[in-house]
N, C-alpha and C. Protein backbone atom coordinates (compact mmCIF):
# COMPACT_ATOMS: atom_id res chain seq x y z
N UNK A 1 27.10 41.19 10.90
CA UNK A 1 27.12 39.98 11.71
C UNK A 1 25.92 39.12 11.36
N UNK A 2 26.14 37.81 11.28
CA UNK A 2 25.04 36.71 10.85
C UNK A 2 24.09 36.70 12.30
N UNK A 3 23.06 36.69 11.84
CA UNK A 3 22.31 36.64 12.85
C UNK A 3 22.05 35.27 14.07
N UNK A 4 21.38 35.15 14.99
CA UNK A 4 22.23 34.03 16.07
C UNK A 4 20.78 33.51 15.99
N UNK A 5 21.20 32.24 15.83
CA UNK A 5 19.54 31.70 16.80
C UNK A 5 19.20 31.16 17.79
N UNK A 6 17.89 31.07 17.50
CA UNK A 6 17.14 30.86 18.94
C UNK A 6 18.06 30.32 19.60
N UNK A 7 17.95 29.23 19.59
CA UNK A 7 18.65 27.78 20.32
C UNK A 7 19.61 28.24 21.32
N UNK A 8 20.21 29.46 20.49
CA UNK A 8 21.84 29.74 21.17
C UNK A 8 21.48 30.99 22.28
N UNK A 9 20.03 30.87 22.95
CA UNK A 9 19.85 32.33 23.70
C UNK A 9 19.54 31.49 24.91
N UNK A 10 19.81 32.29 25.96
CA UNK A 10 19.15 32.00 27.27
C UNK A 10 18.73 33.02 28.26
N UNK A 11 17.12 32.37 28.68
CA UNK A 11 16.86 34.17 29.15
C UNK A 11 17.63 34.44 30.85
N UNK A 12 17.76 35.20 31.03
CA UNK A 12 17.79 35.95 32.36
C UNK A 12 17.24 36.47 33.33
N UNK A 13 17.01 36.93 34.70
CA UNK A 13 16.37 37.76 35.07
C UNK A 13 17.51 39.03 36.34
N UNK A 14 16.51 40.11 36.52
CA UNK A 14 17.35 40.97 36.94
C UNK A 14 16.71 41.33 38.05
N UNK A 15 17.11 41.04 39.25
CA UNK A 15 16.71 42.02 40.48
C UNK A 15 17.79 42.91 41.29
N UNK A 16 16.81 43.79 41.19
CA UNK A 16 17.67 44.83 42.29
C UNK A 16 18.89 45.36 40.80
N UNK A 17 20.35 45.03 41.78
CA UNK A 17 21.04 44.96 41.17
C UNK A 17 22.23 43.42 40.42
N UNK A 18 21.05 42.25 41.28
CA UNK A 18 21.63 40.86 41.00
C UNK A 18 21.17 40.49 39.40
N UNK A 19 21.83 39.22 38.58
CA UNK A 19 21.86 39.53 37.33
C UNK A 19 21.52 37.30 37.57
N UNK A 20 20.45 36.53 37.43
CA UNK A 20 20.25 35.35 37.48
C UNK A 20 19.80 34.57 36.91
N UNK A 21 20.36 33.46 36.75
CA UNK A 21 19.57 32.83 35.60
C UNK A 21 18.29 31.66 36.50
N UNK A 22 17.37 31.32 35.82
CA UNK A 22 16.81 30.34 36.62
C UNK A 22 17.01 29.24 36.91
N UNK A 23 17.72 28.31 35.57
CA UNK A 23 18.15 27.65 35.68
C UNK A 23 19.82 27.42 34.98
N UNK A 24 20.83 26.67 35.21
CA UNK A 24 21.74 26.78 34.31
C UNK A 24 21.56 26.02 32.91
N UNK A 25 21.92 26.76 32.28
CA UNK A 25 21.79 25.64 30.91
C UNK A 25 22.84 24.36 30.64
N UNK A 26 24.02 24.41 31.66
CA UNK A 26 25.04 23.27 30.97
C UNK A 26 24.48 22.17 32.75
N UNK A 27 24.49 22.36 33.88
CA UNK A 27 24.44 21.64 34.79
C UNK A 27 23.04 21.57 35.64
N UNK A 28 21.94 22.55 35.12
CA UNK A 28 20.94 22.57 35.54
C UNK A 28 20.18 23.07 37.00
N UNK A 29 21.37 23.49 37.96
CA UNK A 29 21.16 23.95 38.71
C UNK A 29 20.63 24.91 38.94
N UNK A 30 19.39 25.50 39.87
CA UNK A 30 18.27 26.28 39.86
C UNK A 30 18.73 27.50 40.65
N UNK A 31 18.72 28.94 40.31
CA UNK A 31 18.73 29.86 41.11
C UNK A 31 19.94 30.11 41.09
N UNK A 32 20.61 30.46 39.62
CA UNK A 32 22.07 30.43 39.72
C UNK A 32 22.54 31.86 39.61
N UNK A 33 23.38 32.68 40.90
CA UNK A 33 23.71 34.32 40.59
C UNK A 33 24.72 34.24 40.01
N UNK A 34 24.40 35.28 39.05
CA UNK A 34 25.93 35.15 37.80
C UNK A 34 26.72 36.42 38.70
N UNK A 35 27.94 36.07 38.51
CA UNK A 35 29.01 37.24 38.71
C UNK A 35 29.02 38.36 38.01
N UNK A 36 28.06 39.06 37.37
CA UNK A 36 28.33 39.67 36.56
C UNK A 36 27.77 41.13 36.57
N UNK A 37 28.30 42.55 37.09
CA UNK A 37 27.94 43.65 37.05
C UNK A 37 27.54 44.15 36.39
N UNK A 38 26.40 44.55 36.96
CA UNK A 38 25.57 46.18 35.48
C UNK A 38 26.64 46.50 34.64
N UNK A 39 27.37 47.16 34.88
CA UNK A 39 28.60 47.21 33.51
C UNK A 39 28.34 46.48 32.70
N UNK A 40 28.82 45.06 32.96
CA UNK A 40 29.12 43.73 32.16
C UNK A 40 27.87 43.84 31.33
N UNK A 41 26.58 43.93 31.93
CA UNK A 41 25.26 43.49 31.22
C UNK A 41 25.26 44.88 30.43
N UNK A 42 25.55 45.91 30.57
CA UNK A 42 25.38 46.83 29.48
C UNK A 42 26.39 46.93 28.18
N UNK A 43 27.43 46.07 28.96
CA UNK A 43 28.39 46.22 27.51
C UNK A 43 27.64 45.14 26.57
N UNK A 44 27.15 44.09 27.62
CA UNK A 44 26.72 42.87 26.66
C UNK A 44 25.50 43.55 25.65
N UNK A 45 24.57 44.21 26.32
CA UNK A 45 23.47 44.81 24.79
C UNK A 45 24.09 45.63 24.40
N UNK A 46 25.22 45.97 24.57
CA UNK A 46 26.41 47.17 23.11
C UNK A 46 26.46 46.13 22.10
N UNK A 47 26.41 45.27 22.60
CA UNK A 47 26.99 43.68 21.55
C UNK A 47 28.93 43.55 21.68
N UNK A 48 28.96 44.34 22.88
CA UNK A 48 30.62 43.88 23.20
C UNK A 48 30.46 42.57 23.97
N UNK A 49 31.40 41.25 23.08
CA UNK A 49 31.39 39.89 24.26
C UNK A 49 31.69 40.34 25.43
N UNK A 50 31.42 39.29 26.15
CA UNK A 50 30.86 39.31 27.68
C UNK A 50 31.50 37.34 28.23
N UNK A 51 32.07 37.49 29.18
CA UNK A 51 32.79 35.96 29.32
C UNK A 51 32.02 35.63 30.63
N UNK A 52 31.50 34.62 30.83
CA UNK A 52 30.90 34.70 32.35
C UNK A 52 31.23 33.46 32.91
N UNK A 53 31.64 33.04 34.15
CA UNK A 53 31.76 31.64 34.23
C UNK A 53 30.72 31.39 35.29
N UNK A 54 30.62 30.38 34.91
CA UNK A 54 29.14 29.87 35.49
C UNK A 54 29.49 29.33 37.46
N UNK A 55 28.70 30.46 38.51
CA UNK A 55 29.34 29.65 39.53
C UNK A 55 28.99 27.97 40.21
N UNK A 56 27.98 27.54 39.35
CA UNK A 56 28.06 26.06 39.65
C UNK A 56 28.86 25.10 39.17
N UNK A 57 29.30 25.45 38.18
CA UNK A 57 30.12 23.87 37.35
C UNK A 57 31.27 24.64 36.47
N UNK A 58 31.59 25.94 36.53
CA UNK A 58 32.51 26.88 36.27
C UNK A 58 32.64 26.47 35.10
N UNK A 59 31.28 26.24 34.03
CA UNK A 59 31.75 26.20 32.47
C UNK A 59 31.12 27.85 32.09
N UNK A 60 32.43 27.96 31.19
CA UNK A 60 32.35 29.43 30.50
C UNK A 60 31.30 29.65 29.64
N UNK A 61 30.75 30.54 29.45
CA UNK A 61 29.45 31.21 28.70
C UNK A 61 30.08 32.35 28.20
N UNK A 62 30.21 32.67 26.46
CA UNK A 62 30.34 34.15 25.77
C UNK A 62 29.57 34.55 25.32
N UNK A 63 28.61 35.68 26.14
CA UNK A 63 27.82 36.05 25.60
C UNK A 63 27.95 37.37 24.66
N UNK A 64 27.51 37.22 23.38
CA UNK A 64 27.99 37.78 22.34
C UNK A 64 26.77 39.30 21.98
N UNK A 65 25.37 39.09 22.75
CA UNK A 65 24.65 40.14 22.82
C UNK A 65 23.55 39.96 23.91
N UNK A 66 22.80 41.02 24.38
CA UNK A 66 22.05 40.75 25.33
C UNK A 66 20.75 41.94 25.18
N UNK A 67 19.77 41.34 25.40
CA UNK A 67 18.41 42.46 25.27
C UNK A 67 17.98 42.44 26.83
N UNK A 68 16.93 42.74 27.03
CA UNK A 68 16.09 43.13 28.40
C UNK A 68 15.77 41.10 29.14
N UNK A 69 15.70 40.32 28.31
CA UNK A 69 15.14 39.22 28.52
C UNK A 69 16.32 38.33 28.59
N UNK A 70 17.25 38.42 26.88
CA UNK A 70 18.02 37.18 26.86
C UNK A 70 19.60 37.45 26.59
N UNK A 71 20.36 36.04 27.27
CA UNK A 71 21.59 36.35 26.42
C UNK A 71 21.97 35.48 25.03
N UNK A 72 22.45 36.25 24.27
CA UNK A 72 22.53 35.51 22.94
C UNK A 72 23.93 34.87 22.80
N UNK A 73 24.41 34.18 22.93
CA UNK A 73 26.05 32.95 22.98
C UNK A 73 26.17 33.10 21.43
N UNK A 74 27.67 32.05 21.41
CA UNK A 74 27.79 31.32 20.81
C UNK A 74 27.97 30.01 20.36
N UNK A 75 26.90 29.12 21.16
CA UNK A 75 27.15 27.92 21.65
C UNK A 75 25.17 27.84 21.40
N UNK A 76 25.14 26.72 21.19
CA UNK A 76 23.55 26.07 21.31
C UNK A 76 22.84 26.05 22.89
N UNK A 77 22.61 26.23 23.16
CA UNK A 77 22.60 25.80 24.35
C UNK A 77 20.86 24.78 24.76
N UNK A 78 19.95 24.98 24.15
CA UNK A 78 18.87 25.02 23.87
C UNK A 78 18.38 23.26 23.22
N UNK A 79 17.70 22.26 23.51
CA UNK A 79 17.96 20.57 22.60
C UNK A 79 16.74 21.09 22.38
């Protein structure tokens, strides 16, 4: 697999068992909880895609890998 860049990552954070971003990257809204279960986030660092829809502006995000910090897309997300 070609490797992804920067641009196309966005970091995350994890409490408890909630999975959030700080801000959204397509609508900007602050303090956004993703739908998305421990499962989901462990398949995502297997590097199995991961589909998430965003609950503010319900645009889709595939995230294609994920480490401790970020998710890696396939989309820029990053100007």
């Amino acid at each position: 697999m070609d490797v992804i860049p920067f641009e196309n990552t966005w970091p995350y954070e994890k409490v408890m068992k909630d999975i959030y971003f700080s801000e959204c990257p397509y609508c900007e809204t602050e303090s956004v909880l993703l739908h998305l279960k421990e499962s989901d986030l462990k398949r995502a660092k297997e590097g199995i895609k991961t589909l998430v829809v965003m609950p503010c502006c319900r645009h889709k995000m595939t995230i294609l890998e994920a480490d401790d910090d970020y998710f890696w897309t396939d989309e820029k997300l990053r100007k």
